[in-house]
Protein backbone atom coordinates (compact mmCIF):
# COMPACT_ATOMS: atom_id res chain seq x y z
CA UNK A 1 0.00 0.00 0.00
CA UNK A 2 1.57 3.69 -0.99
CA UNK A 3 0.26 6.47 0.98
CA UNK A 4 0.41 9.77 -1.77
CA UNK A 5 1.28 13.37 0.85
CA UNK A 6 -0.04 16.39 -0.56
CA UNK A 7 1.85 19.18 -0.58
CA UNK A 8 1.53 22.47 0.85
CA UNK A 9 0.57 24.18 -2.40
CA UNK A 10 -1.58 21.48 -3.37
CA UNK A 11 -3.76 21.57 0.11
CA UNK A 12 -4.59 25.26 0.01
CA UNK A 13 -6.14 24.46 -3.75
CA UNK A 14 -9.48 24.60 -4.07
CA UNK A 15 -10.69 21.42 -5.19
CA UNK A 16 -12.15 21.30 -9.08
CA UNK A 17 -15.70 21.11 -10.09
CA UNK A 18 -16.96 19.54 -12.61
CA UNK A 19 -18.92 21.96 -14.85
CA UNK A 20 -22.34 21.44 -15.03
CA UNK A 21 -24.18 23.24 -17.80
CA UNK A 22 -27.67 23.93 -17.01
CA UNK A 23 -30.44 24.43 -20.02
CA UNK A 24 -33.37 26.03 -18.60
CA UNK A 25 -36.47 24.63 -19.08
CA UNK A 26 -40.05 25.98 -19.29
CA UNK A 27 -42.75 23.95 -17.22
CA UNK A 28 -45.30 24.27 -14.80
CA UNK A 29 -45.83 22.15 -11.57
CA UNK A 30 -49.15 21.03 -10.30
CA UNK A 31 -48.75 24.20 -7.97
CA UNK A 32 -48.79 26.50 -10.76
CA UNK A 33 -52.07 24.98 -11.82
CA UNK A 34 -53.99 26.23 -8.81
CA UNK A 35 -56.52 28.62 -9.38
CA UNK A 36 -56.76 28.25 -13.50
CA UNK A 37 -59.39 26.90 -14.86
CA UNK A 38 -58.07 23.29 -17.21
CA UNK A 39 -57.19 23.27 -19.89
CA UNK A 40 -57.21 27.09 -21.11
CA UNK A 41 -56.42 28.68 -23.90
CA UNK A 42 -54.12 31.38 -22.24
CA UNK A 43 -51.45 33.36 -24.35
CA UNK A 44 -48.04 32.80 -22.78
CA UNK A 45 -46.86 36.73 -22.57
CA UNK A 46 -42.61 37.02 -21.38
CA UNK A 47 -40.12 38.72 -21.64
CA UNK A 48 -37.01 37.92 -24.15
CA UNK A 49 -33.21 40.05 -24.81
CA UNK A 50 -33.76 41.18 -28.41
CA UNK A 51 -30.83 42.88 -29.97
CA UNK A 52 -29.44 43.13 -26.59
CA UNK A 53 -32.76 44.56 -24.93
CA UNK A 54 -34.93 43.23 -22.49
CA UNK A 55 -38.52 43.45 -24.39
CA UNK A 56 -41.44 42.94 -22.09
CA UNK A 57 -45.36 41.34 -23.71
CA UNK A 58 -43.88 39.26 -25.79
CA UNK A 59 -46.31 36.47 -27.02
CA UNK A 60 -45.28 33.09 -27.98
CA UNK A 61 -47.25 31.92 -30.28
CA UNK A 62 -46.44 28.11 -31.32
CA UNK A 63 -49.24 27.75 -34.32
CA UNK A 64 -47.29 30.92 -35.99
CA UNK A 65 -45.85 30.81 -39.22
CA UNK A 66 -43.98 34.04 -38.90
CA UNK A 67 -42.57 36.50 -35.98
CA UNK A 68 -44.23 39.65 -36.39
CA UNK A 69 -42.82 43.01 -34.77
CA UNK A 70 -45.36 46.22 -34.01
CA UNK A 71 -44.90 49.65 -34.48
CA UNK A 72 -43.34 50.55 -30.70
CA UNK A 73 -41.21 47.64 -30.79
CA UNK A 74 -39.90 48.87 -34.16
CA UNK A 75 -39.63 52.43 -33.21
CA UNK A 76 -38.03 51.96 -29.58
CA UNK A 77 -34.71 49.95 -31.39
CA UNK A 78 -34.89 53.27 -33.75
CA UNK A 79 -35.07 51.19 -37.17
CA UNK A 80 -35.75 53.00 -40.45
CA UNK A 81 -37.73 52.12 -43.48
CA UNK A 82 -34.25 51.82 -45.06
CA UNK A 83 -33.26 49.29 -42.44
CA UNK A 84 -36.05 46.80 -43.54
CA UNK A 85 -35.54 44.01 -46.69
CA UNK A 86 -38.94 43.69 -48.54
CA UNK A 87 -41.23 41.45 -47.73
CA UNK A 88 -43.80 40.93 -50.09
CA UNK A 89 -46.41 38.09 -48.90
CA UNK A 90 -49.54 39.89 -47.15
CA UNK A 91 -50.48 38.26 -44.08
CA UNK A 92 -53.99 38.07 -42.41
CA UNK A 93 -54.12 39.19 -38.30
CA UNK A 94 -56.36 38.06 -36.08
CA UNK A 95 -58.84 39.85 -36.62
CA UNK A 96 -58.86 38.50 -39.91
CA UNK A 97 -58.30 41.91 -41.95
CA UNK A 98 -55.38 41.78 -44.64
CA UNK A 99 -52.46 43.49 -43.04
CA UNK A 100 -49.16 44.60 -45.85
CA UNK A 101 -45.96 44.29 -44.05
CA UNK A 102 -43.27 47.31 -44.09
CA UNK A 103 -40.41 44.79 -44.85
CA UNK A 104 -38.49 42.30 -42.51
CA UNK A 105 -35.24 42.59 -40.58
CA UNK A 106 -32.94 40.20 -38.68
CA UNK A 107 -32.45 40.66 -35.23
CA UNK A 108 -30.67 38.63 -32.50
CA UNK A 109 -32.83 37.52 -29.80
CA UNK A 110 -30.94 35.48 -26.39
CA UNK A 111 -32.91 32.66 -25.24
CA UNK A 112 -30.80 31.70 -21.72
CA UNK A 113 -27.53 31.80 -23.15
CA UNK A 114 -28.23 30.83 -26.73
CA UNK A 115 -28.31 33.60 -29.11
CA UNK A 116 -30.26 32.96 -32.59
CA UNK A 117 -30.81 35.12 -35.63
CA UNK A 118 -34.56 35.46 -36.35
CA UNK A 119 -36.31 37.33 -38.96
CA UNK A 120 -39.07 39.53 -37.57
CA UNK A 121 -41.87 40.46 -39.95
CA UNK A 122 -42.84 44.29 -39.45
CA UNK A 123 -46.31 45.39 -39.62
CA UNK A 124 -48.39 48.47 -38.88
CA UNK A 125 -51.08 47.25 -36.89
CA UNK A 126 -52.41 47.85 -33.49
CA UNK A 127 -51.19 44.80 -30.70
CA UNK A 128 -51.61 44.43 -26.90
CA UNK A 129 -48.22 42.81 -27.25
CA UNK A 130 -44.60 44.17 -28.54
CA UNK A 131 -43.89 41.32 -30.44
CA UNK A 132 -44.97 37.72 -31.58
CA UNK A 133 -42.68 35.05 -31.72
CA UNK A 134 -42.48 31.17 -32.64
CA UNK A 135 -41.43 28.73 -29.42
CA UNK A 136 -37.97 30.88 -28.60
């Protein structure tokens, strides 16, 4: 049997972690459930870092083809007309009226600490909400 002696240096060293990296992950407990009426319908309305930016009411919307950006969303990151690509398609709101979009633009949205490119769909219409985005 050999008996290894640490040395001085090596005894005041902290000892190493292993790194754990942690995804975070959306779900709801039983708990949550209390008071709410089952199932429901309910938008889910957070709050995501776009182009560096904390941007509150935004709804995720998982049956959404596109993400669409409003007018005070648009104007608060002070984008121009001449920032925008064309987008051509019309799309209908919910509401159901024909809405023509302004163009489209890339912007970088942080999701915990993944960062994606996503292409936002401008419109001029009226929302409760800043922004609508696919599952982040």
């Amino acid at each position: 049997m050999s008996v290894a002696r640490l040395s001085n240096e090596d005894a005041n060293q902290e000892p190493k972690r292993a790194r754990l990296e942690i995804q975070p992950i959306l779900r709801f407990s039983d708990e949550d459930k209390i008071e709410t009426i089952q199932p429901h319908n309910d938008a889910l309305v957070v709050t995501l870092k776009i182009r560096g930016y904390d941007v509150k009411r935004v709804m995720v919307d998982q049956g959404n083809g596109v993400e669409i950006m409003y007018p005070n969303l648009y104007k608060g990151f002070n984008l121009k007309l001449e920032d925008l690509t064309p987008y051509s398609s019309p799309l209908v709101s919910f509401d159901e009226k024909v809405v023509i979009p302004k163009g489209q633009i890339r912007l970088p949205i942080q999701t915990g600490l993944e960062i994606v490119e996503v292409d936002f769909i401008v419109v001029d219409a009226y929302s409760p909400y800043t922004t609508i985005v696919d599952r982040p």
